[in-house]
Protein backbone atom coordinates (compact mmCIF):
# COMPACT_ATOMS: atom_id res chain seq x y z
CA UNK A 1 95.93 64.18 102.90
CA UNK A 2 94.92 67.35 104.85
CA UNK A 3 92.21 69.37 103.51
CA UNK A 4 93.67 72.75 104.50
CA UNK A 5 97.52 73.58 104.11
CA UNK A 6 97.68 77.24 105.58
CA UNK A 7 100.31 80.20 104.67
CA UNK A 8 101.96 80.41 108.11
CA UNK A 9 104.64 83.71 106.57
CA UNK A 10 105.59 85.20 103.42
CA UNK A 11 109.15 87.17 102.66
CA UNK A 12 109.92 89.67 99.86
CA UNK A 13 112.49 92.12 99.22
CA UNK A 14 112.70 94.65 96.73
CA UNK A 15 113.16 93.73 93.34
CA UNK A 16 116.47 95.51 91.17
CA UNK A 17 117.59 95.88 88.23
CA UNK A 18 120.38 93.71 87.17
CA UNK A 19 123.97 94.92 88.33
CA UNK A 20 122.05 96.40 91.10
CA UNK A 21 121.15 93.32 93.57
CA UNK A 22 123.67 92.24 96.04
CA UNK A 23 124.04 88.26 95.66
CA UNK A 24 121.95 85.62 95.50
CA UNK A 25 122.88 84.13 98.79
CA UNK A 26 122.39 87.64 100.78
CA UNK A 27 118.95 88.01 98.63
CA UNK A 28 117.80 84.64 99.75
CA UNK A 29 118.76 85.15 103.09
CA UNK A 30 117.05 88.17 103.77
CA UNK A 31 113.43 87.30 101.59
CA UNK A 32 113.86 83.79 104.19
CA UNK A 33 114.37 85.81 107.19
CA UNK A 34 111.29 87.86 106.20
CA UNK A 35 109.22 84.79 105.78
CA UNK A 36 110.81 83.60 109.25
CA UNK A 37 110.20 86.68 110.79
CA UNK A 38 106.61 86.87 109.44
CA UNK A 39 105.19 82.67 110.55
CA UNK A 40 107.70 84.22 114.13
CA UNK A 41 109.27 80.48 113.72
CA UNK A 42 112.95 79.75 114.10
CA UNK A 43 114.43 78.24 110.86
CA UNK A 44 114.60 74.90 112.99
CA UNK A 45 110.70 74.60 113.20
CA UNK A 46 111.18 74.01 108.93
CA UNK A 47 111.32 70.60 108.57
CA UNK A 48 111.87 70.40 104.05
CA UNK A 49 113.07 73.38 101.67
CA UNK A 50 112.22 73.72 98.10
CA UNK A 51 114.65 76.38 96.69
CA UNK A 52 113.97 77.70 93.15
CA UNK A 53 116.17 79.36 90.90
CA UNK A 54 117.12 79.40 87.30
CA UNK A 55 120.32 81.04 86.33
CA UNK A 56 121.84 78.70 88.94
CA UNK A 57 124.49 76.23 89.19
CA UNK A 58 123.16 72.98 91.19
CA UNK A 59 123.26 73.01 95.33
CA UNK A 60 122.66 77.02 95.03
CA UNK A 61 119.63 75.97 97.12
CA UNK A 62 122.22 74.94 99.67
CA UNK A 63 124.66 77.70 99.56
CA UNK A 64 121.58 80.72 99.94
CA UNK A 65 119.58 78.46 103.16
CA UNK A 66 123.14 77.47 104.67
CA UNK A 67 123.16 81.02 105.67
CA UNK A 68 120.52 80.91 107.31
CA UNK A 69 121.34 77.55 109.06
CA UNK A 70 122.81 74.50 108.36
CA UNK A 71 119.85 71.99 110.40
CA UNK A 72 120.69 69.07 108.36
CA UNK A 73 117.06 69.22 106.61
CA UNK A 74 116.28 68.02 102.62
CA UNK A 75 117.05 70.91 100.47
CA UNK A 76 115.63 70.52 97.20
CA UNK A 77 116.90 72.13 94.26
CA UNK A 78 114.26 73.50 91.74
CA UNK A 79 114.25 74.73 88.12
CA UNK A 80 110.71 74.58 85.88
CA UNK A 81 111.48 77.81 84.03
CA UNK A 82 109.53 80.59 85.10
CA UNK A 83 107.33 78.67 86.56
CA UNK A 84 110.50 77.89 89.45
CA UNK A 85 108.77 79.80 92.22
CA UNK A 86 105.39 78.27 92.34
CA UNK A 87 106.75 74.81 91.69
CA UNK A 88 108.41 75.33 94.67
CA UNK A 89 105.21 76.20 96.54
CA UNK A 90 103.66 72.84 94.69
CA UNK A 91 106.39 71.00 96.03
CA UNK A 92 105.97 72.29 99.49
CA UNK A 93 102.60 72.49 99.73
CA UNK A 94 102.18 69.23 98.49
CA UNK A 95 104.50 67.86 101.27
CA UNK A 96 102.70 69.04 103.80
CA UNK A 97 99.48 68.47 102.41
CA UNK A 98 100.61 64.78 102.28
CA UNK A 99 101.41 64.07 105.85
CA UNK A 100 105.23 64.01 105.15
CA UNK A 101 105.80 67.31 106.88
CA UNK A 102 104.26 69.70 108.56
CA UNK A 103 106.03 72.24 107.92
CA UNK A 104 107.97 73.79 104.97
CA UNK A 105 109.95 76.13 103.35
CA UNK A 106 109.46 77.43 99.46
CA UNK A 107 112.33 79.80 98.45
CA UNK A 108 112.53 81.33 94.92
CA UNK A 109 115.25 83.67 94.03
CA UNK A 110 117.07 85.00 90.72
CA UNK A 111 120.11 87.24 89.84
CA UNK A 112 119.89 87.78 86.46
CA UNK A 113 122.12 89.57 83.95
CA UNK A 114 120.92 92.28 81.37
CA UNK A 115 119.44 91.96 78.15
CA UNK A 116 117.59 88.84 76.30
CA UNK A 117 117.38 85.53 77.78
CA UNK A 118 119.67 83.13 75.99
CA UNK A 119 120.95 79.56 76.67
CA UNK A 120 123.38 78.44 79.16
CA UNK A 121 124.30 75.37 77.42
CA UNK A 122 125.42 75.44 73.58
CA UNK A 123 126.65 71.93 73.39
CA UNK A 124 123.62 69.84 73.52
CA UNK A 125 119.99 69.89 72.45
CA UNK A 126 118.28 73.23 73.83
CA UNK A 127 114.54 71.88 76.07
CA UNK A 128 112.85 74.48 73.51
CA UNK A 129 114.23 72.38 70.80
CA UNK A 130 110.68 71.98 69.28
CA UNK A 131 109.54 74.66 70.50
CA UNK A 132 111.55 76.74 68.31
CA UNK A 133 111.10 74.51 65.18
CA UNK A 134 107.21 75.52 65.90
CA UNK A 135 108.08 79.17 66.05
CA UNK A 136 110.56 79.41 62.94
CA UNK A 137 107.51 77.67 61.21
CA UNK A 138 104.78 80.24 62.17
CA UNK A 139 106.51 83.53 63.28
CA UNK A 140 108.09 85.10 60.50
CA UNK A 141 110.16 87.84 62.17
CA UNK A 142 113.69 88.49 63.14
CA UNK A 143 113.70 89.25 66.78
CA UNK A 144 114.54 87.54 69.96
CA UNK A 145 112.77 84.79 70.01
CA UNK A 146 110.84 85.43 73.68
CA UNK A 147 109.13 88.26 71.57
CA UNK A 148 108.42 86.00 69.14
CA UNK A 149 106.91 83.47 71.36
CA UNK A 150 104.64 86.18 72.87
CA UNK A 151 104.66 88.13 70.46
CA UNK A 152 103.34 85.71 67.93
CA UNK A 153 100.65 84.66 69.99
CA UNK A 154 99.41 87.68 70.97
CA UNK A 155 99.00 88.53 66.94
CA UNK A 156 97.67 85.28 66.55
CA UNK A 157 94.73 86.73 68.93
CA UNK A 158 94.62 89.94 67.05
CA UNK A 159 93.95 88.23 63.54
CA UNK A 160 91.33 86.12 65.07
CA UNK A 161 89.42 88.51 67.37
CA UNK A 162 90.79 92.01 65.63
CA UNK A 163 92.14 92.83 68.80
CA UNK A 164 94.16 96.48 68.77
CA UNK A 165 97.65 97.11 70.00
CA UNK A 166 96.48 99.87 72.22
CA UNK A 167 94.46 97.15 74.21
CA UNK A 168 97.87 95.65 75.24
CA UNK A 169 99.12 99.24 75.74
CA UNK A 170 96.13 100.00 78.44
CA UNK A 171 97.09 96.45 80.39
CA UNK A 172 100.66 97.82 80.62
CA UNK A 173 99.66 101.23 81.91
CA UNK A 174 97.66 99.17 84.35
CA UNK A 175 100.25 97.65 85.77
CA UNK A 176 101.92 100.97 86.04
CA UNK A 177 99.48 102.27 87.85
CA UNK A 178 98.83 99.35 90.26
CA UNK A 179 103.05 98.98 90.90
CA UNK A 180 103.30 103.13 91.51
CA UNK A 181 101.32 101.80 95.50
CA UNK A 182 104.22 98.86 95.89
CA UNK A 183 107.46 99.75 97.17
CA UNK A 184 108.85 96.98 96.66
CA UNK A 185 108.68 96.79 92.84
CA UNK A 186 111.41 97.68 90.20
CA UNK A 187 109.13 100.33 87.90
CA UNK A 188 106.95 102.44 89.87
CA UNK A 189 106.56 105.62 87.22
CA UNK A 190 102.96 105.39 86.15
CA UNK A 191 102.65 105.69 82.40
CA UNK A 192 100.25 106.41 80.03
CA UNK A 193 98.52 104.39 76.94
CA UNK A 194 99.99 106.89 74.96
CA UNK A 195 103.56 106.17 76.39
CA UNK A 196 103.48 102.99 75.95
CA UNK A 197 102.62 103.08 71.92
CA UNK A 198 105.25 105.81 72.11
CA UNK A 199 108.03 103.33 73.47
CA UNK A 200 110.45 101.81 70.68
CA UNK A 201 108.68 99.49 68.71
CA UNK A 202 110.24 96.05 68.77
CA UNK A 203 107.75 94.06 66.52
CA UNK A 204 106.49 96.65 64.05
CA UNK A 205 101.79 96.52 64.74
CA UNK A 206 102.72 93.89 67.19
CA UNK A 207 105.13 95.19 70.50
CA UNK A 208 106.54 98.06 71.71
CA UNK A 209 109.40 98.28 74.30
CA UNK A 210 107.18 98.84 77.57
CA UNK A 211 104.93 95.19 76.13
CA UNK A 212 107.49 93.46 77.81
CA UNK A 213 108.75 92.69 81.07
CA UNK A 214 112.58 93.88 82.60
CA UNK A 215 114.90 90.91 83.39
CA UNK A 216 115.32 91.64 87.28
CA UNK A 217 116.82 90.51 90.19
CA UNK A 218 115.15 89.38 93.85
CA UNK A 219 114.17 86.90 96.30
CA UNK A 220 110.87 86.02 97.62
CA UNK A 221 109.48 82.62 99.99
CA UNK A 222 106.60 81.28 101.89
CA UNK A 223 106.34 79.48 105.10
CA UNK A 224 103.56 75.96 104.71
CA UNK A 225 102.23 74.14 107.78
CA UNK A 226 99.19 72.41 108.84
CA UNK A 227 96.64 73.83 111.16
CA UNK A 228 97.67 71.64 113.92
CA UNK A 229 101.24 72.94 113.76
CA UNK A 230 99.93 76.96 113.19
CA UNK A 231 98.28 75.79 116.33
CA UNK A 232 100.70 74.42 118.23
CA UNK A 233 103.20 77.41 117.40
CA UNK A 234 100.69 80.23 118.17
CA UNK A 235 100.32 81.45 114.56
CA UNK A 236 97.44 82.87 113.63
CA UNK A 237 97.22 81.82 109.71
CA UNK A 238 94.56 83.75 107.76
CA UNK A 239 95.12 81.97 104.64
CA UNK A 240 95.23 79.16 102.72
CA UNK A 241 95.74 77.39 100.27
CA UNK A 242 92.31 75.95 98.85
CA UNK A 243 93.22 74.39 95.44
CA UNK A 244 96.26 73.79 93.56
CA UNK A 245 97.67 71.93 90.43
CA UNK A 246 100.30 71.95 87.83
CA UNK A 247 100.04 70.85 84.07
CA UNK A 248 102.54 70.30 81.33
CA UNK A 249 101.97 70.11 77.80
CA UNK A 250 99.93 68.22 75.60
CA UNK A 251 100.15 67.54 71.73
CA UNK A 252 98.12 70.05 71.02
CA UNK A 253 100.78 72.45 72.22
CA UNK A 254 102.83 72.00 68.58
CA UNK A 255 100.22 70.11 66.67
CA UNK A 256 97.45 72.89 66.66
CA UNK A 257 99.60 74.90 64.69
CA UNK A 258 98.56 78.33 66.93
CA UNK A 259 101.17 80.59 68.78
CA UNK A 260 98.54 80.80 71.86
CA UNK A 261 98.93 76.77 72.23
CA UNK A 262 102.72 77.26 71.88
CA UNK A 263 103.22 79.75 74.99
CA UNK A 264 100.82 77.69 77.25
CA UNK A 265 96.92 78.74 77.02
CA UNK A 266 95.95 74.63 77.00
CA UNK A 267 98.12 74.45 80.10
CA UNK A 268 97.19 77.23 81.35
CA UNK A 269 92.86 76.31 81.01
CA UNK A 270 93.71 72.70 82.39
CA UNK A 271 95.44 73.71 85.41
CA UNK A 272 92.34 76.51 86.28
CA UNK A 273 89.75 74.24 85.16
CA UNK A 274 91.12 71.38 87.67
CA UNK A 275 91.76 74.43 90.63
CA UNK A 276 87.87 75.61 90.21
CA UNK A 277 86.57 71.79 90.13
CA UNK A 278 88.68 70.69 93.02
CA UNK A 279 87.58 73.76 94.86
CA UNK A 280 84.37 74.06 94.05
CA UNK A 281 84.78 78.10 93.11
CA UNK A 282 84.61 79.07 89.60
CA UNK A 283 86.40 82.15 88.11
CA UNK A 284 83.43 84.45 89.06
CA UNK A 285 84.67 84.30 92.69
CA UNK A 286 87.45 85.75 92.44
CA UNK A 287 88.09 88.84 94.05
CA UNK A 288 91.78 89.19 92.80
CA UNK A 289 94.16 87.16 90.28
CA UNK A 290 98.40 87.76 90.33
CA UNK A 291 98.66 86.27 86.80
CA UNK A 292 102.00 85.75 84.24
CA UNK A 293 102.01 88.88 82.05
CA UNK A 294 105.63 88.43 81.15
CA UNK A 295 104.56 90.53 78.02
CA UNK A 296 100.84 92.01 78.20
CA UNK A 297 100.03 90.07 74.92
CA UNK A 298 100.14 87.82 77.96
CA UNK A 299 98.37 89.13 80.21
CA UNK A 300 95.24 89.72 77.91
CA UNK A 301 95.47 85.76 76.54
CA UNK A 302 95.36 84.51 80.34
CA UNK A 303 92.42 86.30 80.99
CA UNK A 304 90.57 84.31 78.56
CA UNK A 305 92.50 81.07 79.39
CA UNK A 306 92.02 81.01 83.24
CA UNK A 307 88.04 81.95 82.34
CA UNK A 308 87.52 85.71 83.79
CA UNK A 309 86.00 86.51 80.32
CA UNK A 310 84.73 84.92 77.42
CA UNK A 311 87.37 83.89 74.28
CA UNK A 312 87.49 86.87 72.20
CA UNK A 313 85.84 89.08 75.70
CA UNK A 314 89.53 90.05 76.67
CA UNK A 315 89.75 93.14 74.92
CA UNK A 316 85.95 94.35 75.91
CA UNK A 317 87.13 92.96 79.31
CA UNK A 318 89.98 95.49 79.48
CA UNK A 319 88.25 98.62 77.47
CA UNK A 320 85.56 98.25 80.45
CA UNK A 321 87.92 98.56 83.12
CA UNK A 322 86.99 94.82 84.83
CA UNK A 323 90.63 93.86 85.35
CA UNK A 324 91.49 96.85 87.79
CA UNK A 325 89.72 98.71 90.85
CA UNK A 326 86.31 98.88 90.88
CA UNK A 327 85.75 96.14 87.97
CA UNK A 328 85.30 91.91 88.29
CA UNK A 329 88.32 91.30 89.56
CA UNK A 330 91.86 93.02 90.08
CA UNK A 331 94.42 91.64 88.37
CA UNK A 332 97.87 92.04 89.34
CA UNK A 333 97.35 94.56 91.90
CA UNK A 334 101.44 93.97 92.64
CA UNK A 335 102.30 95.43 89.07
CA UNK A 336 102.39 92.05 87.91
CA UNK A 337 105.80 90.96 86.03
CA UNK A 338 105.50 94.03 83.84
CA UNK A 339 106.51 96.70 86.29
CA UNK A 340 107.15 94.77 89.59
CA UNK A 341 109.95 93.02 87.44
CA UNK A 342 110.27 89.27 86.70
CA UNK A 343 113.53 87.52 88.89
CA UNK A 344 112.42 84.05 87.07
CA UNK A 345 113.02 81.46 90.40
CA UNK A 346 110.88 84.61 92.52
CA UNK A 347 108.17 85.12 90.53
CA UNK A 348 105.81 82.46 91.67
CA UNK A 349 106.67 83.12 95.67
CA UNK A 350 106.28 87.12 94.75
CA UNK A 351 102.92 86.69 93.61
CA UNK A 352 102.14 84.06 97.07
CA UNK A 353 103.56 87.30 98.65
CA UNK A 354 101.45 89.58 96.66
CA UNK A 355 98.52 87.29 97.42
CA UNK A 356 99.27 86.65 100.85
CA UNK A 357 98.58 90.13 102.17
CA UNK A 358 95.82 90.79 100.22
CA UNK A 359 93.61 88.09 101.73
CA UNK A 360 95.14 89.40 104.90
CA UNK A 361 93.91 92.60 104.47
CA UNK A 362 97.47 93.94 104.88
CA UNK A 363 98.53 95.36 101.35
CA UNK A 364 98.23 98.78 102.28
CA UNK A 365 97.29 101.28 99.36
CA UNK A 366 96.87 98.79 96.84
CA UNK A 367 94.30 96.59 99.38
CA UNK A 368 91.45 95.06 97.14
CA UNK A 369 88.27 95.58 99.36
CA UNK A 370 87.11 92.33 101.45
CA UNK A 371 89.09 90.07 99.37
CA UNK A 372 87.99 86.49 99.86
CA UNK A 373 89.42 84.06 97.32
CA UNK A 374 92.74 84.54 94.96
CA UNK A 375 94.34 83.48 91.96
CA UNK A 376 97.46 82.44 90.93
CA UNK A 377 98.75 81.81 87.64
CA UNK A 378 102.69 81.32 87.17
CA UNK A 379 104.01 80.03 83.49
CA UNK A 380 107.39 78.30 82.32
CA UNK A 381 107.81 77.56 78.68
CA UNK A 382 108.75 74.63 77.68
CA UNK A 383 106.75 73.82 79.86
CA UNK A 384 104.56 74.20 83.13
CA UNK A 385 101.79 76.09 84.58
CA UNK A 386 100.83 76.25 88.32
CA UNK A 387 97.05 77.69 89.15
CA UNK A 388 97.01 78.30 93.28
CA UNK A 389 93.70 79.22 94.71
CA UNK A 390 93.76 80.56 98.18
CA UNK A 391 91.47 81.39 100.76
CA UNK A 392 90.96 83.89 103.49
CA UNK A 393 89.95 81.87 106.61
């Protein structure tokens, strides 16, 4: 195994609403040829591809790289929810980090349709399956049942801790204010705590409309090598990646009886605690964090779970500003999945992106000063979580 696995290029393009992206293939194309462009390989120095996607049929993997080029090189197809994108990255980083390769390509990419997510397949058991049985049997609400997955657990945390819904409104006008410095995110209107709690209310005390994160459309993908290739190839990689794992769920995901375990806080506190022990960095390191805030009930319950703040210290954490400029740590300095937008097979390779150029020193307006180490966190239900920890060499 090689201790150091580096970031040789990343690729992004814009994100969209859907009905506004042009195809997946041309997406993918043009977020590879970014990444391409970026490492200033050829797409014949990739030696394995890892292609995530969702909303997919199988070989789309194939069909967005052929354009690109058709080298004859393993193309593997990946789908772990939302959670696609970095378990692409896994995948390739842990091929090169292996010996297999020393070089590889992690694609994620999505084009999504409007509205709810719903299942593909009607005619045979759903993977949320049990899941849902959990939900129906602690979240009594009629709504989609994404809103009742976060939903639920984010009132779970406001019986427990008294926690106020205009603490989940201030981590959404966060991320309005971080997106309105990236151009290449879908929402980029700063709004207000007061908007927000304005916004149609979709769980009544619980969620309103801006809570929760656009279905969107986009590409994104990262180049992986080993120093000795970076240096045989001239690039100059500034980071990498220090730390990385992936957990599923346990029992105590359905058996503790608690929305939070449902949606992935056990996962989510495994897969951190690992990162921080294998790299010997603990959470008050970190200089910035790209976490899953695919609602900002979300958002707040990761803070806790990847161990910025204490449990029940999330809201305090917030109220005192510690998640933004000029706090502990900045988290989602992108806009996060809340106002970048949230293509599910992208997500994970937007926030490497994200990530990427901050410990480059390259993100422009929203640059967090002398950033050193960076988190992270990308969540699929049903499930997996993947906790990244990279360095700036």
């Amino acid at each position: 195994m090689t201790k150091n696995v580096l970031v040789a290029g990343v690729g992004m393009i814009p994100f969209t609403k859907p009905g506004a992206s042009e195809p997946y293939p041309k997406m993918a194309e043009a977020a590879v040829r970014l990444a391409l462009e970026d490492a200033r390989l050829d797409y014949a120095d990739v030696q394995q591809a890892y292609v995530g996607y969702v909303y997919a049929d199988s070989t789309a993997g194939q069909r967005a790289l052929y354009d690109v080029g058709m080298s004859g090189i393993p193309i593997i197809n990946v789908n772990n929810n939302c959670a696609t994108g970095s378990t692409a990255l896994f995948l390739a980083r842990q091929a090169v980090a292996s010996g297999a390769v020393e070089c590889a390509l992690a694609l994620g990419f999505e084009q999504m349709m409007p509205g709810a997510l719903t299942a593909v397949f009607e005619d045979r058991p759903s993977p949320f399956e049990k899941f849902d049985e959990a939900v129906n049997d602690l979240v009594d609400a009629d709504l989609p049942l994404a809103l009742r997955y976060f939903g639920g657990a984010g009132l779970a945390h406001m019986r427990e801790f008294g926690t106020r819904l205009e603490t989940f409104a201030k981590v959404r006008a966060k991320a309005s204010r971080h997106a309105a410095n990236n151009p290449l995110a879908l929402f980029r209107t700063v709004v207000s705590e007061e908007q927000v709690m304005q916004s149609p209310m979709l769980w009544p005390g619980v969620m309103t409309r801006l809570m929760a994160c656009p279905p969107t459309c986009g590409a994104a993908a990262a180049i992986i090598c080993t120093p000795a290739f970076a240096a045989r190839h001239g690039i100059a990689a500034k980071v990498a990646i220090r730390a990385q794992r992936m957990t599923t769920d346990r029992p105590v995901a359905l058996g503790a009886r608690d929305m939070r375990e449902v949606v992935g806080c056990s996962m989510t506190r495994e897969a951190s605690r690992q990162v921080y022990e294998d790299a010997g960095v603990g959470a008050d390191a970190l200089d910035v964090v790209e976490l899953h805030d695919c609602f900002a009930h979300n958002e707040l319950l990761t803070y806790e779970a990847l161990g910025l703040c204490a449990d029940g210290g999330a809201e305090q954490f917030i109220c005192d500003g510690d998640n933004t400029y000029g706090g502990k740590v900045v988290t989602n300095p992108s806009g996060g999945l809340l106002s970048k937008g949230h293509p599910l097979g992208a997500t994970g390779l937007a926030q490497c992106y994200e990530l990427t150029h901050q410990l480059r020193g390259t993100a422009e307006r929203r640059q967090v000063p002398f950033a050193r180490f960076a988190l992270q966190h990308n969540l699929g239900l049903g499930g997996a979580c993947v906790v990244t920890l990279y360095e700036r060499l």
